[in-house]
N, C-alpha and C. Protein backbone atom coordinates (compact mmCIF):
# COMPACT_ATOMS: atom_id res chain seq x y z
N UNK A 1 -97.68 83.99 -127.23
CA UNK A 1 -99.12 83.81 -127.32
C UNK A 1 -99.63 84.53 -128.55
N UNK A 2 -100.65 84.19 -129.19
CA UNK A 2 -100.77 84.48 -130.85
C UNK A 2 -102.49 85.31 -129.56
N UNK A 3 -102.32 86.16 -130.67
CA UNK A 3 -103.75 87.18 -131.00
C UNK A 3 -104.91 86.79 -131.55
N UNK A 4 -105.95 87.60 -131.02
CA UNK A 4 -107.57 87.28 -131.39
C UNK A 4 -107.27 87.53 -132.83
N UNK A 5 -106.72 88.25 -133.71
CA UNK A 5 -106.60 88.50 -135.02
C UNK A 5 -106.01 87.07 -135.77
N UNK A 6 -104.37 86.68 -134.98
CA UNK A 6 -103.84 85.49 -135.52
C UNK A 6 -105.17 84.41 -135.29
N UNK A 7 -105.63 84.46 -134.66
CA UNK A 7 -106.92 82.85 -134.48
C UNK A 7 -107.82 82.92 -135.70
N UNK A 8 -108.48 83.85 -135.72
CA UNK A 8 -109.43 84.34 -136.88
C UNK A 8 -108.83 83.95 -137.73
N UNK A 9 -107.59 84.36 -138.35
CA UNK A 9 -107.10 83.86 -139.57
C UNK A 9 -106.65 82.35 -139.74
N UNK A 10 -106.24 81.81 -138.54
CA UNK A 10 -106.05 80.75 -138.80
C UNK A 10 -107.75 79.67 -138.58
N UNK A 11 -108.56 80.29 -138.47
CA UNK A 11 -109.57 79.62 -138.28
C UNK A 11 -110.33 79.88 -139.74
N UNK A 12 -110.10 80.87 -140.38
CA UNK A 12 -110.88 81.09 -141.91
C UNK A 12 -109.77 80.21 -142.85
N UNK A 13 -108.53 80.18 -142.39
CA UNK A 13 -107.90 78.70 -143.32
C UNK A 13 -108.33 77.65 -142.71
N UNK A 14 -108.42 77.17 -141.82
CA UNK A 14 -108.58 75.82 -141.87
C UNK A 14 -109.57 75.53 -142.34
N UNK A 15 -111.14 76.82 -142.15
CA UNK A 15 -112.67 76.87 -142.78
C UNK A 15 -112.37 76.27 -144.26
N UNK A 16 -111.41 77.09 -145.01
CA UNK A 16 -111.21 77.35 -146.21
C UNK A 16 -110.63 75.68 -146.60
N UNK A 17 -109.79 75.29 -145.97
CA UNK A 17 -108.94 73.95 -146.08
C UNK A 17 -110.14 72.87 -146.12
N UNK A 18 -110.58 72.96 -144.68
CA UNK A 18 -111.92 71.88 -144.47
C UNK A 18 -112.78 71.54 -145.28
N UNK A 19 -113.52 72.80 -145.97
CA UNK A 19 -114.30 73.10 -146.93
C UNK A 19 -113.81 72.24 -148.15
N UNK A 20 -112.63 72.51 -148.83
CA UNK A 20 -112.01 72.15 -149.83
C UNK A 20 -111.66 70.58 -149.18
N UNK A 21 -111.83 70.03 -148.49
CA UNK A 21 -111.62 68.22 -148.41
C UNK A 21 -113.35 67.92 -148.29
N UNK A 22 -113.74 68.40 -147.69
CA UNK A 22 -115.34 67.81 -147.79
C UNK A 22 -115.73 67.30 -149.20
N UNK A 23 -115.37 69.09 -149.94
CA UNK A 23 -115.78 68.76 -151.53
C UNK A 23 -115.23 67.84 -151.95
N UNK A 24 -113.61 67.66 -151.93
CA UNK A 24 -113.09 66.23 -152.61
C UNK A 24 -114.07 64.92 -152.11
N UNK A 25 -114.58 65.07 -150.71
CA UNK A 25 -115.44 64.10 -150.11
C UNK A 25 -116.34 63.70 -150.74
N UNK A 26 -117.41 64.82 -151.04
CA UNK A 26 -118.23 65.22 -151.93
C UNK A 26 -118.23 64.47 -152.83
N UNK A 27 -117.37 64.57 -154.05
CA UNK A 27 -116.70 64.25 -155.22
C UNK A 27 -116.55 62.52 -155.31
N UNK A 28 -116.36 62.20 -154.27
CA UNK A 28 -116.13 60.97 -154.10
C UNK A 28 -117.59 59.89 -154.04
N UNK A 29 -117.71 60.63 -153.18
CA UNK A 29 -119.45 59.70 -152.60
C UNK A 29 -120.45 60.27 -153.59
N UNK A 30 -120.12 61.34 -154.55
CA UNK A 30 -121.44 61.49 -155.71
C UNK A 30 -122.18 60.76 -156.13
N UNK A 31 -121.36 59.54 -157.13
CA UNK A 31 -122.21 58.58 -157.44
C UNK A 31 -122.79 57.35 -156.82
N UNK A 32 -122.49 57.33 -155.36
CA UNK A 32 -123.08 56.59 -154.22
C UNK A 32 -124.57 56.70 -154.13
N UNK A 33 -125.24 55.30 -154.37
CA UNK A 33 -126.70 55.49 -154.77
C UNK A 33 -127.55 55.68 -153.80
N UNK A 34 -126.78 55.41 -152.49
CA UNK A 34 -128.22 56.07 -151.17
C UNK A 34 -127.61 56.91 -150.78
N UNK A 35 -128.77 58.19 -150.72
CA UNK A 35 -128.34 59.47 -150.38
C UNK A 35 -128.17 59.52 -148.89
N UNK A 36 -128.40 59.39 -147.78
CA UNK A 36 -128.92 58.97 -146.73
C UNK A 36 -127.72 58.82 -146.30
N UNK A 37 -126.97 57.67 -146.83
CA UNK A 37 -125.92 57.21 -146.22
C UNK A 37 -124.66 58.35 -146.70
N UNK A 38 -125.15 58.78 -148.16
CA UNK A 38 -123.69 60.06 -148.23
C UNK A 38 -123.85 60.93 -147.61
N UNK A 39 -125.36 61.48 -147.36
CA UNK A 39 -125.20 62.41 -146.31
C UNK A 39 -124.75 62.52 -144.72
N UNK A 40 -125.34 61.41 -144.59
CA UNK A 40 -124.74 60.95 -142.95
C UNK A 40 -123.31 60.85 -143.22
N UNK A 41 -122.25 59.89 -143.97
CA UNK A 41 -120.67 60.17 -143.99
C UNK A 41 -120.36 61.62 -144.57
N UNK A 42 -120.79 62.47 -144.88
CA UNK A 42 -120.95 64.04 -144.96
C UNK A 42 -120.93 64.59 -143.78
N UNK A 43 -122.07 64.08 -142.74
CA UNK A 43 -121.97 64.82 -141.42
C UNK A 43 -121.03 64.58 -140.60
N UNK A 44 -120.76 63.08 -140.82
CA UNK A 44 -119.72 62.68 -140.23
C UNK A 44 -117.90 63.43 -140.29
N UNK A 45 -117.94 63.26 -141.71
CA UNK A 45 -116.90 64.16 -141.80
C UNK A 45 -116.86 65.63 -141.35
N UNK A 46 -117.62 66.28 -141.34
CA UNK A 46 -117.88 68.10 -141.21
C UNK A 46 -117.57 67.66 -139.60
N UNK A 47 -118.50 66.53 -139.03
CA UNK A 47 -118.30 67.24 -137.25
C UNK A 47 -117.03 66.93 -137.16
N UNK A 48 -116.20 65.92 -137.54
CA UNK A 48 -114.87 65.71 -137.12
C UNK A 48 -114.01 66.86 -137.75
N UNK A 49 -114.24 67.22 -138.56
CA UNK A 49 -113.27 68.46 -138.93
C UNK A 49 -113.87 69.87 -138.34
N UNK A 50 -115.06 70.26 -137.96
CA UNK A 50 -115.59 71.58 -137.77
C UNK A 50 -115.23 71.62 -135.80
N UNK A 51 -115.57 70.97 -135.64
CA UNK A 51 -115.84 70.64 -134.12
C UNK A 51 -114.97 71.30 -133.28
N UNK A 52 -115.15 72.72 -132.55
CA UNK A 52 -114.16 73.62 -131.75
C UNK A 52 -114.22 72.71 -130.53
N UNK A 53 -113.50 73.06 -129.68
CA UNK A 53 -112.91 72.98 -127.88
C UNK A 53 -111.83 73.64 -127.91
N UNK A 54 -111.72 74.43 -126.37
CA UNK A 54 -110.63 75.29 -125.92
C UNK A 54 -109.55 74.99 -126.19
N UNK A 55 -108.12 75.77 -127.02
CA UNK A 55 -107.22 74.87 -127.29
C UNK A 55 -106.47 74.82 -126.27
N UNK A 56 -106.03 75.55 -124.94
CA UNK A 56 -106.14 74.85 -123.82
C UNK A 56 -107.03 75.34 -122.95
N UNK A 57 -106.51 74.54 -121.89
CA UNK A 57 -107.72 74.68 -120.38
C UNK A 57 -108.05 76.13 -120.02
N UNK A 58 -106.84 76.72 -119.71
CA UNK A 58 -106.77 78.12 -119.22
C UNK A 58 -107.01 79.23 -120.35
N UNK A 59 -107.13 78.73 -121.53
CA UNK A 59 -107.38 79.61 -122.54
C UNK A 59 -108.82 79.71 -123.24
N UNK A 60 -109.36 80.69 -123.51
CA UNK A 60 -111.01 80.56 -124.07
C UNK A 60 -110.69 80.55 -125.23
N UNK A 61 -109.53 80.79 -126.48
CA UNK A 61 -109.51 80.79 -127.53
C UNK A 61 -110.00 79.07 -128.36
N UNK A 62 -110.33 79.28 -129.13
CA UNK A 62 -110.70 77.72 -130.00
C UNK A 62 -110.08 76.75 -130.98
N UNK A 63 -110.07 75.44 -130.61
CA UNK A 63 -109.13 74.93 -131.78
C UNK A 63 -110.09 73.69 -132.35
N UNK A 64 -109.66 73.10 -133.38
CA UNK A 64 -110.27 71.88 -133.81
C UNK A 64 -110.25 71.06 -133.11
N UNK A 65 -111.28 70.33 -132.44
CA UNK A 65 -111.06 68.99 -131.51
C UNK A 65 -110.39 67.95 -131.82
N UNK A 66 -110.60 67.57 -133.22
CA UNK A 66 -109.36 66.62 -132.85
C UNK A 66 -108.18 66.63 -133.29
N UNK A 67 -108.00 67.77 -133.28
CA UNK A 67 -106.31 68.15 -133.16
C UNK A 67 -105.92 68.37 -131.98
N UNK A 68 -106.87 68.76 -130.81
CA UNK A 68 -106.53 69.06 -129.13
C UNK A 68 -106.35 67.82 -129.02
N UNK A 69 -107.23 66.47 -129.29
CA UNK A 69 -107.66 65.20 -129.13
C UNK A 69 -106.59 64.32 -129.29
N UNK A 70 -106.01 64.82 -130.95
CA UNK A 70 -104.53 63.97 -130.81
C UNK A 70 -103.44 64.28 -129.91
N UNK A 71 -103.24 65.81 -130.31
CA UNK A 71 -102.28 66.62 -129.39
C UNK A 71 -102.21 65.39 -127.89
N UNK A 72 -103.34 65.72 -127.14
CA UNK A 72 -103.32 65.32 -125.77
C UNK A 72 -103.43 63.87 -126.05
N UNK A 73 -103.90 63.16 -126.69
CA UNK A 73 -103.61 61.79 -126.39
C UNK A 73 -102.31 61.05 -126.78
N UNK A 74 -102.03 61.40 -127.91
CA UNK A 74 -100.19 60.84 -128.56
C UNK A 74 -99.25 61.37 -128.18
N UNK A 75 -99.16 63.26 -128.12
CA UNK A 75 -97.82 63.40 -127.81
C UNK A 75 -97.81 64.00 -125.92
N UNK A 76 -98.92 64.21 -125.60
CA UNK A 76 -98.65 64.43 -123.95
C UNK A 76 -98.62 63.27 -123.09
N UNK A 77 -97.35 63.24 -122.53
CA UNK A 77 -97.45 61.89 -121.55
C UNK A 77 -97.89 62.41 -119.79
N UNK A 78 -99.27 61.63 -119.24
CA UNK A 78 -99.55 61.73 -118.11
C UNK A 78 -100.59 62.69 -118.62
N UNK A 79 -101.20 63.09 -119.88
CA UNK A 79 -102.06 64.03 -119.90
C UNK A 79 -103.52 63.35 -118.84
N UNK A 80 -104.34 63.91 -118.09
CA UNK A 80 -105.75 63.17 -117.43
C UNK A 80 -106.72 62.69 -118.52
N UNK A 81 -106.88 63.42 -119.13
CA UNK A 81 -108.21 63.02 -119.77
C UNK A 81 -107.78 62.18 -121.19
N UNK A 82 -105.99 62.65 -122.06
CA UNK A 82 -105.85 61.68 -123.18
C UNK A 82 -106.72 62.29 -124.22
N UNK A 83 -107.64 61.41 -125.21
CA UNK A 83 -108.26 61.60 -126.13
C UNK A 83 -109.62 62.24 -125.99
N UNK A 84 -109.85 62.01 -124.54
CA UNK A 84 -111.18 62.40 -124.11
C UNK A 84 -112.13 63.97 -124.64
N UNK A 85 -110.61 65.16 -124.38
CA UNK A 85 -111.23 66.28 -124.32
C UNK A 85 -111.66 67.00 -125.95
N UNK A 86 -110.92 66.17 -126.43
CA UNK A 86 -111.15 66.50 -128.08
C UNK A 86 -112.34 65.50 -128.67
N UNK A 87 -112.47 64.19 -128.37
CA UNK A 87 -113.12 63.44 -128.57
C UNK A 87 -114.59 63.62 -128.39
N UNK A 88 -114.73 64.16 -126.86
CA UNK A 88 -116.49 64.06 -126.38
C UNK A 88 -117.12 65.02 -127.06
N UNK A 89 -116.38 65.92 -127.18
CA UNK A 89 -117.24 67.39 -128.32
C UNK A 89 -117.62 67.14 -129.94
N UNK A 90 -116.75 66.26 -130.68
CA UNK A 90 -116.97 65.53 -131.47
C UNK A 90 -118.36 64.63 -131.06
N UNK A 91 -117.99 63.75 -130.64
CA UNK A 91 -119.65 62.80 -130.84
C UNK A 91 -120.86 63.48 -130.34
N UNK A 92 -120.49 64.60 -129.47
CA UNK A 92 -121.74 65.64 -128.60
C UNK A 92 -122.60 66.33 -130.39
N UNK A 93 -121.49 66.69 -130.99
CA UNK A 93 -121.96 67.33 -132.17
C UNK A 93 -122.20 66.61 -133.41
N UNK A 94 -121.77 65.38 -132.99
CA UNK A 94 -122.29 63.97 -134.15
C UNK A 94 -123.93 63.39 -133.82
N UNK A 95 -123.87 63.46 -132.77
CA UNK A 95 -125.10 62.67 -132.22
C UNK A 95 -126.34 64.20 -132.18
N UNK A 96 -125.97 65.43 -132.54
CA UNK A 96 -127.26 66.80 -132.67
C UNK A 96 -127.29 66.15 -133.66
N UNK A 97 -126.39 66.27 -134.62
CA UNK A 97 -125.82 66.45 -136.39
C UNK A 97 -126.80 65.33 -136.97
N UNK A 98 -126.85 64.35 -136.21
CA UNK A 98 -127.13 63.01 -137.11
C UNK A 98 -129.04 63.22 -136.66
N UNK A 99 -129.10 63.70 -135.16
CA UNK A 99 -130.28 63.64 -134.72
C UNK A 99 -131.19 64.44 -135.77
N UNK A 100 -130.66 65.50 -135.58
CA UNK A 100 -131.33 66.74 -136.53
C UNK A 100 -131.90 66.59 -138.27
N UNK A 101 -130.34 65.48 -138.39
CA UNK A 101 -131.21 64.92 -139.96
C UNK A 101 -132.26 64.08 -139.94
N UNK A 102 -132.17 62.82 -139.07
CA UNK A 102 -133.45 62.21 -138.94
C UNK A 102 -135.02 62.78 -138.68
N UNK A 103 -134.65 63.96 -137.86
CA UNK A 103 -136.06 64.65 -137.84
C UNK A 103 -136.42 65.66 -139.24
N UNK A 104 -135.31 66.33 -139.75
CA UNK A 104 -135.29 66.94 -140.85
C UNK A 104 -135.22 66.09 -142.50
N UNK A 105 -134.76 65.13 -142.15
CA UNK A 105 -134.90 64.60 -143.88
C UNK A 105 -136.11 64.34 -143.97
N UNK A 106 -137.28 63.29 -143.63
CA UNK A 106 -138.46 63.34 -143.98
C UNK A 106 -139.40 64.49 -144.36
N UNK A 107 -138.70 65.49 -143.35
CA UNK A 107 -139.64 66.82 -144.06
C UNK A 107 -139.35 67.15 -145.24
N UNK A 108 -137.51 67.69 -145.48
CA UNK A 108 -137.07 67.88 -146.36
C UNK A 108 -137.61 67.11 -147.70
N UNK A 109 -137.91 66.01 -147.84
CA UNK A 109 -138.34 64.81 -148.84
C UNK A 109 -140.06 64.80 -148.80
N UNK A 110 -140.55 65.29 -148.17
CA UNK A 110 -142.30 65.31 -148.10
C UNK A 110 -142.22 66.78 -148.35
N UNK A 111 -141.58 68.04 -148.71
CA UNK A 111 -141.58 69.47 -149.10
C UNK A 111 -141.05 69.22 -150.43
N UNK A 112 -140.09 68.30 -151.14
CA UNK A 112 -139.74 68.25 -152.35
C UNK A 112 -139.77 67.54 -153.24
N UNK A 113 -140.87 65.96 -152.64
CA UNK A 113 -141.57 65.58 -153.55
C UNK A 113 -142.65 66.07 -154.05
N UNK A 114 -143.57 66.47 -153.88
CA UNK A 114 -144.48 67.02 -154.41
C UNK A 114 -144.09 68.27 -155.68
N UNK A 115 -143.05 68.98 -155.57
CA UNK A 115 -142.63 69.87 -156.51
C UNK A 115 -141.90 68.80 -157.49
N UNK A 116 -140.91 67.77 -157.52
CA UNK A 116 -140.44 66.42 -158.58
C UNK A 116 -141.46 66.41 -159.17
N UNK A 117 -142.85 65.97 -158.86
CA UNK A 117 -143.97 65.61 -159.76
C UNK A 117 -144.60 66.42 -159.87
N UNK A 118 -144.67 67.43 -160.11
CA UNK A 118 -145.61 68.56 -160.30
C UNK A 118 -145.36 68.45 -162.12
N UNK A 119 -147.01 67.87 -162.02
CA UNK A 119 -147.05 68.19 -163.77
C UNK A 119 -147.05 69.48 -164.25
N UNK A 120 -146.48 69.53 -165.46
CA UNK A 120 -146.51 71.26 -165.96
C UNK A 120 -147.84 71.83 -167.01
């Protein structure tokens, strides 16, 4: 059994890893002309890679969901739930993620137009 110390570290690499594919993400969808939509495949990507659940049942420690998600659905045979337990925490945190921008981008865009045109 690995230590509260071993988790931490392996949780500031994968931070560190995750981080570093977003940006290639990033990098990619730059010159994509609606922002809207890069940001939403932005959120999309972060919840599928950020997204904790217990890495097992009996354990409170945390793992990436859908690595529990594959784990239990491809290589456990007779697992109950399959893809489920990695899966539902994912869309639980897709569907805040996505909610939260819809209420937040219009503000965000009615707080920073007015400074775009601000004559000097």
């Amino acid at each position: 059994m690995f230590s509260v110390e071993d988790y931490v570290v392996g949780w500031l690499a994968y931070a560190a890893g995750g981080l570093c594919l977003l940006t290639c993400f990033w990098y990619l969808l730059r010159n994509f002309r609606l922002a809207s939509v890069r940001h939403i495949l932005l959120l999309i990507a972060a919840a599928f890679l950020f997204t904790p659940v217990t890495a097992y049942r009996d354990d409170a420690h945390l793992a990436p969901a859908f690595f529990v998600s594959l784990y239990e659905g491809v290589l456990l045979k007779g697992a109950d739930d399959g893809f489920q337990r990695g899966l539902a925490p994912i869309i639980a945190v897709l569907v805040f993620a996505l909610l939260a921008y819809a209420v937040l981008r219009p503000l965000w865009v009615k707080v920073l137009k007015p400074r775009l045109f601000k004559a000097d």
